[in-house]
C-alpha atoms as a PDB file:
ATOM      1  CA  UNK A   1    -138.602 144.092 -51.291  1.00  0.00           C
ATOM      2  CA  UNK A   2    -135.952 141.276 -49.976  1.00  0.00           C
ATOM      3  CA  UNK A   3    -133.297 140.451 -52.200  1.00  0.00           C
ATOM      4  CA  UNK A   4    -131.931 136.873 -51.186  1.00  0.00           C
ATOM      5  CA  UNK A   5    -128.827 135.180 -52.595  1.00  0.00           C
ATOM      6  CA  UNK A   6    -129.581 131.506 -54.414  1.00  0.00           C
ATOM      7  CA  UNK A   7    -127.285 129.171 -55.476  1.00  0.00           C
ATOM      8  CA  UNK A   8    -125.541 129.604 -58.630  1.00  0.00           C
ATOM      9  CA  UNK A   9    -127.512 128.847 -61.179  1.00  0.00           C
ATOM     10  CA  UNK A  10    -127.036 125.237 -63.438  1.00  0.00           C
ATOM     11  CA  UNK A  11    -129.422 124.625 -65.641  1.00  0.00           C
ATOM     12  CA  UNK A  12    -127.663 122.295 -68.337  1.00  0.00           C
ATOM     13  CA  UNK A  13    -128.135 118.769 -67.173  1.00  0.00           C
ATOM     14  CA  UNK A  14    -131.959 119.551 -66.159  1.00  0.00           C
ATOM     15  CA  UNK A  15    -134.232 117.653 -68.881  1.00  0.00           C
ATOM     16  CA  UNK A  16    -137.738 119.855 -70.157  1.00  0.00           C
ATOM     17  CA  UNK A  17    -140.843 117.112 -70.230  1.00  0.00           C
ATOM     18  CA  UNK A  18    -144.354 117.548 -72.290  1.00  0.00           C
ATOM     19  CA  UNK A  19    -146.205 114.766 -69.418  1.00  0.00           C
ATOM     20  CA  UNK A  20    -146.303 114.565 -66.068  1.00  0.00           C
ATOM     21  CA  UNK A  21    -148.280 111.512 -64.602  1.00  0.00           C
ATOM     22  CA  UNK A  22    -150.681 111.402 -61.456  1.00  0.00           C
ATOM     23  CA  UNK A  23    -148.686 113.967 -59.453  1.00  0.00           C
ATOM     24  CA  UNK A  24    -147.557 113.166 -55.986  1.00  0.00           C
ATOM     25  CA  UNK A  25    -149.028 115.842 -53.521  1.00  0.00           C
ATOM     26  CA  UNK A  26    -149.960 112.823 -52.278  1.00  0.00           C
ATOM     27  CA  UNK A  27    -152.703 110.199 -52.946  1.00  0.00           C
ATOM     28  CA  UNK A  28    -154.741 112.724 -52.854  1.00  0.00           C
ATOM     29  CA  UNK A  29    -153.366 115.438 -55.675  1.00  0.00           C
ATOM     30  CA  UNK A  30    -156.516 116.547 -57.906  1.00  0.00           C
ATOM     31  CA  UNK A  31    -154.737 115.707 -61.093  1.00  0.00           C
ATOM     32  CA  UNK A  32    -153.993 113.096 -62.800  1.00  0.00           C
ATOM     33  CA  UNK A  33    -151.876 115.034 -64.920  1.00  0.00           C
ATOM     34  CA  UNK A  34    -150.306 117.720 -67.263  1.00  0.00           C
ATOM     35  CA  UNK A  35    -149.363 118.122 -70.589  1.00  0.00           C
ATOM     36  CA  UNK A  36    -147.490 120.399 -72.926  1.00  0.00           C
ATOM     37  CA  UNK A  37    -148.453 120.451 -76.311  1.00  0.00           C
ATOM     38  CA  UNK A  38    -145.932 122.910 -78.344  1.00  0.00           C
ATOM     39  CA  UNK A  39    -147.116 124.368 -81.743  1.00  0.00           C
ATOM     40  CA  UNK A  40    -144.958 123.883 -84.286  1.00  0.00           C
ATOM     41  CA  UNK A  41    -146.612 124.985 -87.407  1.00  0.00           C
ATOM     42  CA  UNK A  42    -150.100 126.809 -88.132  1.00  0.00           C
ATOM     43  CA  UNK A  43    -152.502 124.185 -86.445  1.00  0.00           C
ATOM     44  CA  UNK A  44    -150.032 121.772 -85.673  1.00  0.00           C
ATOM     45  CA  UNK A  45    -148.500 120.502 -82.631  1.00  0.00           C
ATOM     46  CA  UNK A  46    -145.163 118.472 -81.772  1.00  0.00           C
ATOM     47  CA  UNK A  47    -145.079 114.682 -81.797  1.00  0.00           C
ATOM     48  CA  UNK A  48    -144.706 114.971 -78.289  1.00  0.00           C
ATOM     49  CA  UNK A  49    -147.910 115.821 -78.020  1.00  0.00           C
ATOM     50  CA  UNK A  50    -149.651 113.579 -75.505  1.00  0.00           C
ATOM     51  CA  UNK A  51    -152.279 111.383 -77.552  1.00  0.00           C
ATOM     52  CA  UNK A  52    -154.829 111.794 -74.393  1.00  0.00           C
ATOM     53  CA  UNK A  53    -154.260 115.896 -74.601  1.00  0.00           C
ATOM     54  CA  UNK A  54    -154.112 115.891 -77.994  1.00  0.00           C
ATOM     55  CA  UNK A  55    -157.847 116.789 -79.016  1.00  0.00           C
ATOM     56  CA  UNK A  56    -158.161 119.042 -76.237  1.00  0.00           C
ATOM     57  CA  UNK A  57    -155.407 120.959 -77.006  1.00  0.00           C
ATOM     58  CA  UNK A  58    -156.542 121.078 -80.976  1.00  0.00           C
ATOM     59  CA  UNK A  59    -160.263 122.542 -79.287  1.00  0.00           C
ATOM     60  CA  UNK A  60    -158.174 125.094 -77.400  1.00  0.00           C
ATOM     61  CA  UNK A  61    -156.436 126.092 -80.558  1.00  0.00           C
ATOM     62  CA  UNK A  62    -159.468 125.913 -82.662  1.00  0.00           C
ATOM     63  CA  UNK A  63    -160.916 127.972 -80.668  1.00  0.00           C
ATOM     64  CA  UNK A  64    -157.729 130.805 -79.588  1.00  0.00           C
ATOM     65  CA  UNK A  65    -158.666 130.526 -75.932  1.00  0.00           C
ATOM     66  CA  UNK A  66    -158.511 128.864 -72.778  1.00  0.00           C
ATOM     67  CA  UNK A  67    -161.066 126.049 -72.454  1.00  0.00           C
ATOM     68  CA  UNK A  68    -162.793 123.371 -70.090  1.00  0.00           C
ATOM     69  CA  UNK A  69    -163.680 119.916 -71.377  1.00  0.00           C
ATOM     70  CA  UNK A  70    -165.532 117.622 -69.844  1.00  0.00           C
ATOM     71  CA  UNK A  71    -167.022 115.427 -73.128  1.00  0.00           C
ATOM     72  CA  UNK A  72    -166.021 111.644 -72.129  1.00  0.00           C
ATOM     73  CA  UNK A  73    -165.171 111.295 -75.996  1.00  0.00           C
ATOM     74  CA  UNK A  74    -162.755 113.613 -75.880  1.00  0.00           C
ATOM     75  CA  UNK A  75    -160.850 112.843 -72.197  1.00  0.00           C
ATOM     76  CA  UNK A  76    -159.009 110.005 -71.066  1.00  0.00           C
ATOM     77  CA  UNK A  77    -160.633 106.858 -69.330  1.00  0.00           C
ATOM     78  CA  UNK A  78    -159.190 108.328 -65.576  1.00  0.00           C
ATOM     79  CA  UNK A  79    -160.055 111.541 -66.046  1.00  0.00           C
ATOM     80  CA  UNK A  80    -163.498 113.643 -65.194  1.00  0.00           C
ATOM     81  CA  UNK A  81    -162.645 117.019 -67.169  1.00  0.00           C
ATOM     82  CA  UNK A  82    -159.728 118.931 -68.732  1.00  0.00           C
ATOM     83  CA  UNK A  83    -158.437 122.766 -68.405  1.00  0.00           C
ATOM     84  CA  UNK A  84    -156.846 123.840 -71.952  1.00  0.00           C
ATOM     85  CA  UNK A  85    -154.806 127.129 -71.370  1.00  0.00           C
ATOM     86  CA  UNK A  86    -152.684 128.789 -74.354  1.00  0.00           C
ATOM     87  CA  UNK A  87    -149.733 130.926 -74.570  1.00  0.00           C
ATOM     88  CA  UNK A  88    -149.477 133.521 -76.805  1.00  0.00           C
ATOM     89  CA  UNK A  89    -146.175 134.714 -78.317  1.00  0.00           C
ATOM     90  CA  UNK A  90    -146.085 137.819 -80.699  1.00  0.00           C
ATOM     91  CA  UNK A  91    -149.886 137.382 -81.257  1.00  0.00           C
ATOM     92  CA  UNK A  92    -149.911 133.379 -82.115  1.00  0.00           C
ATOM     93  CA  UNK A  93    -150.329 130.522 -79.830  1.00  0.00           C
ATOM     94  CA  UNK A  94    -146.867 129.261 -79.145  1.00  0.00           C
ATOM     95  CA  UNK A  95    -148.062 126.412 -76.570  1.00  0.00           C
ATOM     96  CA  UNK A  96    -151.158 124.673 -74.747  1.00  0.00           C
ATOM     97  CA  UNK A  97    -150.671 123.510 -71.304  1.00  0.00           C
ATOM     98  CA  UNK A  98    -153.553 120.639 -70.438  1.00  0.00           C
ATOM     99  CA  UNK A  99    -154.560 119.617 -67.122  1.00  0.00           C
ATOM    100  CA  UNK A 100    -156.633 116.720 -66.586  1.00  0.00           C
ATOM    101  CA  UNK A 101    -158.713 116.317 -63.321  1.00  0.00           C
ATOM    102  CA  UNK A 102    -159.306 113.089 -61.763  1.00  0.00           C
ATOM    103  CA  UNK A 103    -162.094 110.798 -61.429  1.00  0.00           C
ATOM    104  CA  UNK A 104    -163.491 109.932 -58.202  1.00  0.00           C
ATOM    105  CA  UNK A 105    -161.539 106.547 -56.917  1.00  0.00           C
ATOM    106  CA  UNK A 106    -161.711 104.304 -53.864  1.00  0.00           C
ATOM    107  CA  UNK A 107    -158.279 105.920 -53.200  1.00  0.00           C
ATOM    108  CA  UNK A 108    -159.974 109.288 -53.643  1.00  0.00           C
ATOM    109  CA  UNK A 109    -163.536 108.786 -53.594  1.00  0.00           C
ATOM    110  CA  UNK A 110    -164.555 112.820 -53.492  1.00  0.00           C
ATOM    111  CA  UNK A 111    -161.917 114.962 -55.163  1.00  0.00           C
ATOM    112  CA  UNK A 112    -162.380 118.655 -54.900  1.00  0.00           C
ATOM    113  CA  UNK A 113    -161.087 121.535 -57.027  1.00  0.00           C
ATOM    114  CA  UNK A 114    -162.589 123.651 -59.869  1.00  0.00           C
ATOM    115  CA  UNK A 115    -161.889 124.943 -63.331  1.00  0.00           C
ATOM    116  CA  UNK A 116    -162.870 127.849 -65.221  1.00  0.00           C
ATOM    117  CA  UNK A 117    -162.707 130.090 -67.802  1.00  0.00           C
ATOM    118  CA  UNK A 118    -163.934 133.869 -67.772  1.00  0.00           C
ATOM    119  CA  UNK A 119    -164.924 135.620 -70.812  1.00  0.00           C
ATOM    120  CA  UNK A 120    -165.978 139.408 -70.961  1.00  0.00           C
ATOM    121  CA  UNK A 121    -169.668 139.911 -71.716  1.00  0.00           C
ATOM    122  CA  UNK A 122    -171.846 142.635 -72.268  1.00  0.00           C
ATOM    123  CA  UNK A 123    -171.345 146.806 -72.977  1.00  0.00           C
ATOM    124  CA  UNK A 124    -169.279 147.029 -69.930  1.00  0.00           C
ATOM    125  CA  UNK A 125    -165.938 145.844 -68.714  1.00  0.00           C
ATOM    126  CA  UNK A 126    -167.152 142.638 -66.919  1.00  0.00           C
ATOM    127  CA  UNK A 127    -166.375 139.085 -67.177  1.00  0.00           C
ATOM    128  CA  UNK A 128    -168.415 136.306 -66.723  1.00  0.00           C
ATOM    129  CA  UNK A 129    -168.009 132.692 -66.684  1.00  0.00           C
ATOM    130  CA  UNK A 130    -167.765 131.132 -70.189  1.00  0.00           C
ATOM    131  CA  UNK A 131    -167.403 127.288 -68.897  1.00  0.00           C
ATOM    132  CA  UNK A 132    -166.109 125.438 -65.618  1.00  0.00           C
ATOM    133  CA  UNK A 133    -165.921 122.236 -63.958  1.00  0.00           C
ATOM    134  CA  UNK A 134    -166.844 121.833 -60.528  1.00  0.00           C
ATOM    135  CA  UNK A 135    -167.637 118.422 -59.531  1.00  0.00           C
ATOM    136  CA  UNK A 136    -169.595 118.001 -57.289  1.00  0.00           C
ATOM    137  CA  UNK A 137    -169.775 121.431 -55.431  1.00  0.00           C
ATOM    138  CA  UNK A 138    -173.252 122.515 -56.841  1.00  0.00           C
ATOM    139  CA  UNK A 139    -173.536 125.441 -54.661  1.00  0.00           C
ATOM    140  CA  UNK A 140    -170.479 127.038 -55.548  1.00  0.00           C
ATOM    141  CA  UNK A 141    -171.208 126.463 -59.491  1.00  0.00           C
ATOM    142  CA  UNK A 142    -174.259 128.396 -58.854  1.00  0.00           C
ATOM    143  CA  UNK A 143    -173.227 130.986 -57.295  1.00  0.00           C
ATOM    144  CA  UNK A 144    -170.466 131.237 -60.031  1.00  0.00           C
ATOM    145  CA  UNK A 145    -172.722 131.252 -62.844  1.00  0.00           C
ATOM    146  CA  UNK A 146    -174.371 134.283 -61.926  1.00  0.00           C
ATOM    147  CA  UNK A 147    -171.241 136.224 -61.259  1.00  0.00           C
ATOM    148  CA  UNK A 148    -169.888 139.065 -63.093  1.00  0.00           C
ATOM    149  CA  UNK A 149    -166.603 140.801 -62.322  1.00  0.00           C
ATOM    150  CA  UNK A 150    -166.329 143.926 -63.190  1.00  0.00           C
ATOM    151  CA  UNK A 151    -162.422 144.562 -64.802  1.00  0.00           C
ATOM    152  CA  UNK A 152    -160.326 145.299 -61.593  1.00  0.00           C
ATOM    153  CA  UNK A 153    -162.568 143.348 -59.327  1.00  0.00           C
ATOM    154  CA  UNK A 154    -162.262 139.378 -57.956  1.00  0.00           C
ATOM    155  CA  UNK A 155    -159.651 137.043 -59.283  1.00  0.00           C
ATOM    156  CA  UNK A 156    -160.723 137.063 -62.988  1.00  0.00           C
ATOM    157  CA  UNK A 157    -161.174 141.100 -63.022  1.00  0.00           C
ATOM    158  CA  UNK A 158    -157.797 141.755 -61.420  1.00  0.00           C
ATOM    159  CA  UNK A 159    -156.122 139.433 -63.815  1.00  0.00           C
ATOM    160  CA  UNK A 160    -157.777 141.077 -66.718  1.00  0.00           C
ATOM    161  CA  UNK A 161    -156.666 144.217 -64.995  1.00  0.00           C
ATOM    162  CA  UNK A 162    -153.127 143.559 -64.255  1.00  0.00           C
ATOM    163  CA  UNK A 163    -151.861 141.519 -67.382  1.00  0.00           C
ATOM    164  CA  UNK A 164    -150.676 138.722 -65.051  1.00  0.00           C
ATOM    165  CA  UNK A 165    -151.342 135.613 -62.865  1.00  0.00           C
ATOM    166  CA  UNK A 166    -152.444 136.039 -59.286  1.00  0.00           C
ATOM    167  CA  UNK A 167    -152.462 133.763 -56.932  1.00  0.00           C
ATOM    168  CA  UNK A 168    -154.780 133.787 -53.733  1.00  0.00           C
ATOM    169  CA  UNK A 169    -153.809 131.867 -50.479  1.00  0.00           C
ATOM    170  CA  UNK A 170    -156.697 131.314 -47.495  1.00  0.00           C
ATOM    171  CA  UNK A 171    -159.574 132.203 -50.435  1.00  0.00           C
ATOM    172  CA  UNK A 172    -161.992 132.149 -46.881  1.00  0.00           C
ATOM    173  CA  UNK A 173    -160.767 135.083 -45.477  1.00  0.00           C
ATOM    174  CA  UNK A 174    -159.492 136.464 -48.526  1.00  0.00           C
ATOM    175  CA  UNK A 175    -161.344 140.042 -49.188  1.00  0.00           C
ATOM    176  CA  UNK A 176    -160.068 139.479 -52.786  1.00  0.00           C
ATOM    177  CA  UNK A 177    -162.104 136.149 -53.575  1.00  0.00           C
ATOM    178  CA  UNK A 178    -165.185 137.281 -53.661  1.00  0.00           C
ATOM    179  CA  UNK A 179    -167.462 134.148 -53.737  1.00  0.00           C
ATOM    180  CA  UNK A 180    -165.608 133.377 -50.313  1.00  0.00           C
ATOM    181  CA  UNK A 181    -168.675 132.335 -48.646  1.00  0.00           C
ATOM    182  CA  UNK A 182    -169.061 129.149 -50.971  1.00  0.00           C
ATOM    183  CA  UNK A 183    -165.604 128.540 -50.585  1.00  0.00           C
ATOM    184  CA  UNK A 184    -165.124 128.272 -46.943  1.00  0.00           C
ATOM    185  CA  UNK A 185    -168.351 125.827 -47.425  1.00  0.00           C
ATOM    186  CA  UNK A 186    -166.631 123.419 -49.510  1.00  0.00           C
ATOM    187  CA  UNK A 187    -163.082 123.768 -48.449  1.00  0.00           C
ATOM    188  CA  UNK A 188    -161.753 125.574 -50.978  1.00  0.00           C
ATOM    189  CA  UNK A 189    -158.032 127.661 -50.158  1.00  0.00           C
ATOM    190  CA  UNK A 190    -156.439 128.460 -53.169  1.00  0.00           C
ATOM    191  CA  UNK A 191    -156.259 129.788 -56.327  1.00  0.00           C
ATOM    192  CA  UNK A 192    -154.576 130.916 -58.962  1.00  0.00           C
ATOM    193  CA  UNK A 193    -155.946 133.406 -62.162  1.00  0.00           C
ATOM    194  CA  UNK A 194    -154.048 132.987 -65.421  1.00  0.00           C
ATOM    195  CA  UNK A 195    -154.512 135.850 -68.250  1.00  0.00           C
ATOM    196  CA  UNK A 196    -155.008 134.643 -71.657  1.00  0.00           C
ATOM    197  CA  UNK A 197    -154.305 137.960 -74.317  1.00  0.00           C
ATOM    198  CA  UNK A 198    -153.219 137.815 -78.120  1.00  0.00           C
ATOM    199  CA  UNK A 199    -153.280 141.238 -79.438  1.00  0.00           C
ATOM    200  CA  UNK A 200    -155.947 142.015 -76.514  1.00  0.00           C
ATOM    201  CA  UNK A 201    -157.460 140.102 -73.322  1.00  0.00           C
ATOM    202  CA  UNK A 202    -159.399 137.193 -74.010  1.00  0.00           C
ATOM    203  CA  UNK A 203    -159.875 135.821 -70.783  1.00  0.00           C
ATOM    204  CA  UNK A 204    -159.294 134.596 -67.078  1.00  0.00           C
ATOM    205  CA  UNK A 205    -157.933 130.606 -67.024  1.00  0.00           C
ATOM    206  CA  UNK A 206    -158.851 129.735 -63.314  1.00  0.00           C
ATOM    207  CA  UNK A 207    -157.617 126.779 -61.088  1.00  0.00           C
ATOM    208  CA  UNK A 208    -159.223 126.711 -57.313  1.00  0.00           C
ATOM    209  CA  UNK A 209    -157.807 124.086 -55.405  1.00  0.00           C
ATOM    210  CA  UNK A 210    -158.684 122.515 -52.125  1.00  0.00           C
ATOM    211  CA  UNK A 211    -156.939 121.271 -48.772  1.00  0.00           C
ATOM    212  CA  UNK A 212    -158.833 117.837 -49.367  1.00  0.00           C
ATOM    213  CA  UNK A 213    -157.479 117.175 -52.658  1.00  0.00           C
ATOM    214  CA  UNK A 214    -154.875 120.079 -53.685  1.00  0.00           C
ATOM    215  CA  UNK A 215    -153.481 120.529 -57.110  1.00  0.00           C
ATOM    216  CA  UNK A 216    -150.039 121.925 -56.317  1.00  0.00           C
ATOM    217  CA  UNK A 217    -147.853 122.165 -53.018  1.00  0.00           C
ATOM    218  CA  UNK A 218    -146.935 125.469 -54.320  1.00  0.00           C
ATOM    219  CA  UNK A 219    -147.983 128.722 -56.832  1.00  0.00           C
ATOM    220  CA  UNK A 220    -146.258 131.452 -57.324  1.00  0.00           C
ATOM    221  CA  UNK A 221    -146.390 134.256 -59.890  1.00  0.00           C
ATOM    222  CA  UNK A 222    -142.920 136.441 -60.911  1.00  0.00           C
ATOM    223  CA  UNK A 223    -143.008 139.361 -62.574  1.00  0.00           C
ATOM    224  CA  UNK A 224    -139.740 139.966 -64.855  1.00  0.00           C
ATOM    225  CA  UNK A 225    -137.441 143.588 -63.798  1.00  0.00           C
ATOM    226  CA  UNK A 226    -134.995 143.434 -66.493  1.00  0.00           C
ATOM    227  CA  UNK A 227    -132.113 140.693 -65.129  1.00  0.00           C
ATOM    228  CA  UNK A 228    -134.114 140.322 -61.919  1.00  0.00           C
ATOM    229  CA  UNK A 229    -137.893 138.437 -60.741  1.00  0.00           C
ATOM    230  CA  UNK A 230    -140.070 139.735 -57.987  1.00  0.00           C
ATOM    231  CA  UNK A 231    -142.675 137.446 -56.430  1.00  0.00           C
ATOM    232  CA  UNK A 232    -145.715 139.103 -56.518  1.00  0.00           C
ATOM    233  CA  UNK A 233    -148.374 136.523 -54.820  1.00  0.00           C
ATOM    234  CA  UNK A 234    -148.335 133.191 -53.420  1.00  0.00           C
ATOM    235  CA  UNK A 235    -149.976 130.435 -52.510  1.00  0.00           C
ATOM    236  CA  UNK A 236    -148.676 127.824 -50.323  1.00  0.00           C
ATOM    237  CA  UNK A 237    -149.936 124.207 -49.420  1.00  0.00           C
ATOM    238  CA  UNK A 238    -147.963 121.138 -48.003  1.00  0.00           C
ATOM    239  CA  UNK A 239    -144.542 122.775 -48.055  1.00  0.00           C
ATOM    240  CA  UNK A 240    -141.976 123.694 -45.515  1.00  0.00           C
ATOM    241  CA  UNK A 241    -142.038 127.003 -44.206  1.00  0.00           C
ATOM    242  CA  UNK A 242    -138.612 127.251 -44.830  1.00  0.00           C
ATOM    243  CA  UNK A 243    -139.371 126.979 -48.689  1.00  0.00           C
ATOM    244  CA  UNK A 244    -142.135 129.740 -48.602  1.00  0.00           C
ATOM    245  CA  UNK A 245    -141.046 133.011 -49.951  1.00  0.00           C
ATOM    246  CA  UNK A 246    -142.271 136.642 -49.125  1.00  0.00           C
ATOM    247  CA  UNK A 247    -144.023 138.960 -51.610  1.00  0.00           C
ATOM    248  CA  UNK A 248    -141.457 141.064 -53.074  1.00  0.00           C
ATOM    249  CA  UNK A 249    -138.669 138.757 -52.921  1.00  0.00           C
ATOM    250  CA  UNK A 250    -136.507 139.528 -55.572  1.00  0.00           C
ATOM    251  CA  UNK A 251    -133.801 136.487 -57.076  1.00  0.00           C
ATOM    252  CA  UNK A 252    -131.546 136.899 -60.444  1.00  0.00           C
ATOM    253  CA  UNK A 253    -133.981 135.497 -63.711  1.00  0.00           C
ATOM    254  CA  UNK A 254    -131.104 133.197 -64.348  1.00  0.00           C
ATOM    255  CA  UNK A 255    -132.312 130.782 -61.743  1.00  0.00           C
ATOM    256  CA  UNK A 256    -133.551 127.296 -61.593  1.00  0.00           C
ATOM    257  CA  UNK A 257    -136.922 127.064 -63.586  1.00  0.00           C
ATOM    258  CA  UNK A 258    -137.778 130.920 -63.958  1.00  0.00           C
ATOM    259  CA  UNK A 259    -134.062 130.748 -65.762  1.00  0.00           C
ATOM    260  CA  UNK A 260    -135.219 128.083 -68.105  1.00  0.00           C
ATOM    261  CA  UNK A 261    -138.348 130.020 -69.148  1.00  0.00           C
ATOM    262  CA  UNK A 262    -136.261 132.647 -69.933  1.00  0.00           C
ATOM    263  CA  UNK A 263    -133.619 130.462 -72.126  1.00  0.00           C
ATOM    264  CA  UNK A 264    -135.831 128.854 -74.030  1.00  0.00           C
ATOM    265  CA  UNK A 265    -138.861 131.634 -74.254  1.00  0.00           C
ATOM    266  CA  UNK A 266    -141.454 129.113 -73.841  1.00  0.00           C
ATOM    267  CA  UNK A 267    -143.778 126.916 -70.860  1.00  0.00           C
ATOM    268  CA  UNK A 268    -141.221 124.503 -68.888  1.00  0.00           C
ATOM    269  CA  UNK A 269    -142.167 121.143 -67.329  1.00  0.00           C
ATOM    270  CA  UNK A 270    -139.883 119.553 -65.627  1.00  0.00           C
ATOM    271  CA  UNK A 271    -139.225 116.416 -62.562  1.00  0.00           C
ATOM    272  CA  UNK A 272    -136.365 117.922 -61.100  1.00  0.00           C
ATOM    273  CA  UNK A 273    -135.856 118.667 -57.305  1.00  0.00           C
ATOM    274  CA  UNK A 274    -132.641 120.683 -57.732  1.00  0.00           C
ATOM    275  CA  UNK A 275    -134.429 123.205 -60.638  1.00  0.00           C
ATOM    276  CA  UNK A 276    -136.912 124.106 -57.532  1.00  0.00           C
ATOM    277  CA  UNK A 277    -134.588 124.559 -54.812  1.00  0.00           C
ATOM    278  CA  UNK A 278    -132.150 126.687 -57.198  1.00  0.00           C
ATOM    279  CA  UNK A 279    -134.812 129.636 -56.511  1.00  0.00           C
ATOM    280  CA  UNK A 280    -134.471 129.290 -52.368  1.00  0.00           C
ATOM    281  CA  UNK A 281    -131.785 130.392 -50.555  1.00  0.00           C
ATOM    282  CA  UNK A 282    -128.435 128.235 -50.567  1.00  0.00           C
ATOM    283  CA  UNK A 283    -128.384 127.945 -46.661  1.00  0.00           C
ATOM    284  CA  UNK A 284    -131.678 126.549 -46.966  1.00  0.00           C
ATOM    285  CA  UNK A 285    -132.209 122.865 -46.662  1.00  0.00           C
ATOM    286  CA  UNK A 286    -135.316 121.646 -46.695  1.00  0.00           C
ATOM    287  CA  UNK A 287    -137.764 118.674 -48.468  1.00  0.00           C
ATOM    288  CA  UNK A 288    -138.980 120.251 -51.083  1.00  0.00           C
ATOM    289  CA  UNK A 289    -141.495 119.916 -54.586  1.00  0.00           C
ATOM    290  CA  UNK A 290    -139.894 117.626 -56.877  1.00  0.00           C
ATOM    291  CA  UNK A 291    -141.826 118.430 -59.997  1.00  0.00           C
ATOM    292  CA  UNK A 292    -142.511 121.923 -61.432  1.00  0.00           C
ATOM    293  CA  UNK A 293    -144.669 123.980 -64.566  1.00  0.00           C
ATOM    294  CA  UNK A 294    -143.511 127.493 -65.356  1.00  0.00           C
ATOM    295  CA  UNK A 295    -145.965 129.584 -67.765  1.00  0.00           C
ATOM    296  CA  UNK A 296    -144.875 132.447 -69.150  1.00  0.00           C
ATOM    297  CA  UNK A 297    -147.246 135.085 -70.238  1.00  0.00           C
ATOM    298  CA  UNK A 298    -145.749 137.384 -73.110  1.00  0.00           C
ATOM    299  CA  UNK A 299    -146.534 140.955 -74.046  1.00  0.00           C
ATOM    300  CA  UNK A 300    -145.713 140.554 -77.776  1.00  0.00           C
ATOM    301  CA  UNK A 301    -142.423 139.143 -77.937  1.00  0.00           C
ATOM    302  CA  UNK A 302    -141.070 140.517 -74.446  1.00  0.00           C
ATOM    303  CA  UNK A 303    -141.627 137.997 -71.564  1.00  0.00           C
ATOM    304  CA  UNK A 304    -143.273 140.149 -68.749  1.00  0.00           C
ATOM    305  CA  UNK A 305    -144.420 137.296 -66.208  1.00  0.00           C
ATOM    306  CA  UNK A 306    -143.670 133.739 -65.351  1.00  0.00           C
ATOM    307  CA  UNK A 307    -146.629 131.835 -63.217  1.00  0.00           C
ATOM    308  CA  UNK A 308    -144.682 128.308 -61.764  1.00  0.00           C
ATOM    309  CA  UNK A 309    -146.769 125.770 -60.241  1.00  0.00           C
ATOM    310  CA  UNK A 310    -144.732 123.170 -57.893  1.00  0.00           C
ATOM    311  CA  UNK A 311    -145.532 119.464 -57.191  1.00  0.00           C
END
């Protein structure tokens, strides 16, 4: 484990968002955006609910789990599916974070990335997959609809397993990711597993992205040691090296955008350079994400993980 030292951490002119727009990877990012939709009474969500996330978030809520749309009634005009995940807090659904996937373009005429949701099925402890959107990469949905993990095993059996996001970095070579022989064949090279649990697990919310058309520069998942967060796994696209971070780097949970999770209890969004960098070392300097989504995953009440996806 590598303690580093980060910059002192100011958080209080840093403004929280519910919407990204198309996010600037480049003109190739995957999404065309990302929503928060905040509960604020049984079955109802803020007014800054996005109008375009709205019904999808209202299905995810409906319905207590994580959940892929793809109904052209239900998405926006520039947009070819959604990915509904919720966040639990002391057993209710506190928040709904939507991601919308674009639709092929002349700027981007053949995006590439996947969503899914796994569900356990069957007598035994084994997930399968419940729904997913995969574009065009036919082979790989096939393969993935005859998969079942057993609990400890692949990305959505280790997140069952674990009670926390994982991410997965070079998903070709990686002897974790086991459908890597469809990914290698359509490019696919990261990933990242998100748990979805009320009282128990419910299932696996899972974003694979591509070097063609990624969905974040950076994912990394935090587990929460009293005052202190430890990067467990990574997964790094167009980023310095200088920004990357080791597994079992350890910074104080007062920092930057793992801070604000922990201020406000609840999923951050945020367009804010500085928020990101507060996390890296202060000699560091270095061009750098300038958009961020932290997702906390609670075990009742007591925040045990924080999952932060960088743009």
């Amino acid at each position: 484990m590598t303690s580093i030292s980060v910059p002192a951490p100011s958080n209080a002119s840093i403004t929280l968002r519910h919407s990204l727009p198309p996010l600037a990877v480049s003109d190739q990012c995957y999404l065309q955006g990302i929503h928060v939709c905040d509960v604020v009474a049984p079955g109802e969500f803020s007014p800054d609910c996005d109008s375009n996330a709205l019904p999808i978030a209202q299905r995810c809520l409906h319905e207590l789990d994580a959940v892929v749309v793809q109904d052209p009634a239900l998405l926006p005009t520039d947009a070819a599916a959604a990915l509904a995940i919720p966040v639990h807090f002391d057993g209710a659904i506190q928040s709904v974070v939507v991601f919308f996937a674009k639709l092929p373009s002349e700027a981007m005429p053949d995006p590439v990335g996947v969503f899914e949701v796994w569900r356990p099925v069957g007598p035994y402890d084994e997930v399968a997959l419940r729904e997913g959107y995969y574009g065009k990469l036919e082979r790989f949905q096939n393969v993935s609809s005859f998969v079942r993990f057993e609990k400890g095993n692949g990305l959505p059996g280790v997140v069952w397993e674990q009670g926390r996001a994982l991410a997965q970095d070079d998903l070709a070579n990686h002897m974790g990711f086991l459908r890597a022989a469809g990914a290698s064949a359509d490019l696919l090279n990261a990933a990242v597993g998100l748990p979805v649990f009320a009282d128990q697990y419910i299932s696996t919310a899972v974003l694979i992205q591509s070097k063609r058309s990624p969905m974040a520069r950076a994912i990394e998942v935090w587990i929460i040691d009293g005052a202190e967060c430890e990067l467990t796994s990574q997964a790094y696209g167009e980023v310095e090296n200088a920004f990357r971070l080791d597994t079992g780097t350890r910074i104080p949970l007062a920092t930057g955008i793992l801070g604000l999770v922990a201020e406000h209890q609840r999923v951050v969004l945020l367009e804010d350079m500085e928020a990101l960098l507060l996390t890296r070392p202060a000699e560091r300097v270095m061009p750098s994400p300038t958009a961020g989504l932290a997702i906390p995953f609670f075990d009742g009440t007591h925040l045990s993980s924080i999952t932060v996806l960088m743009f």
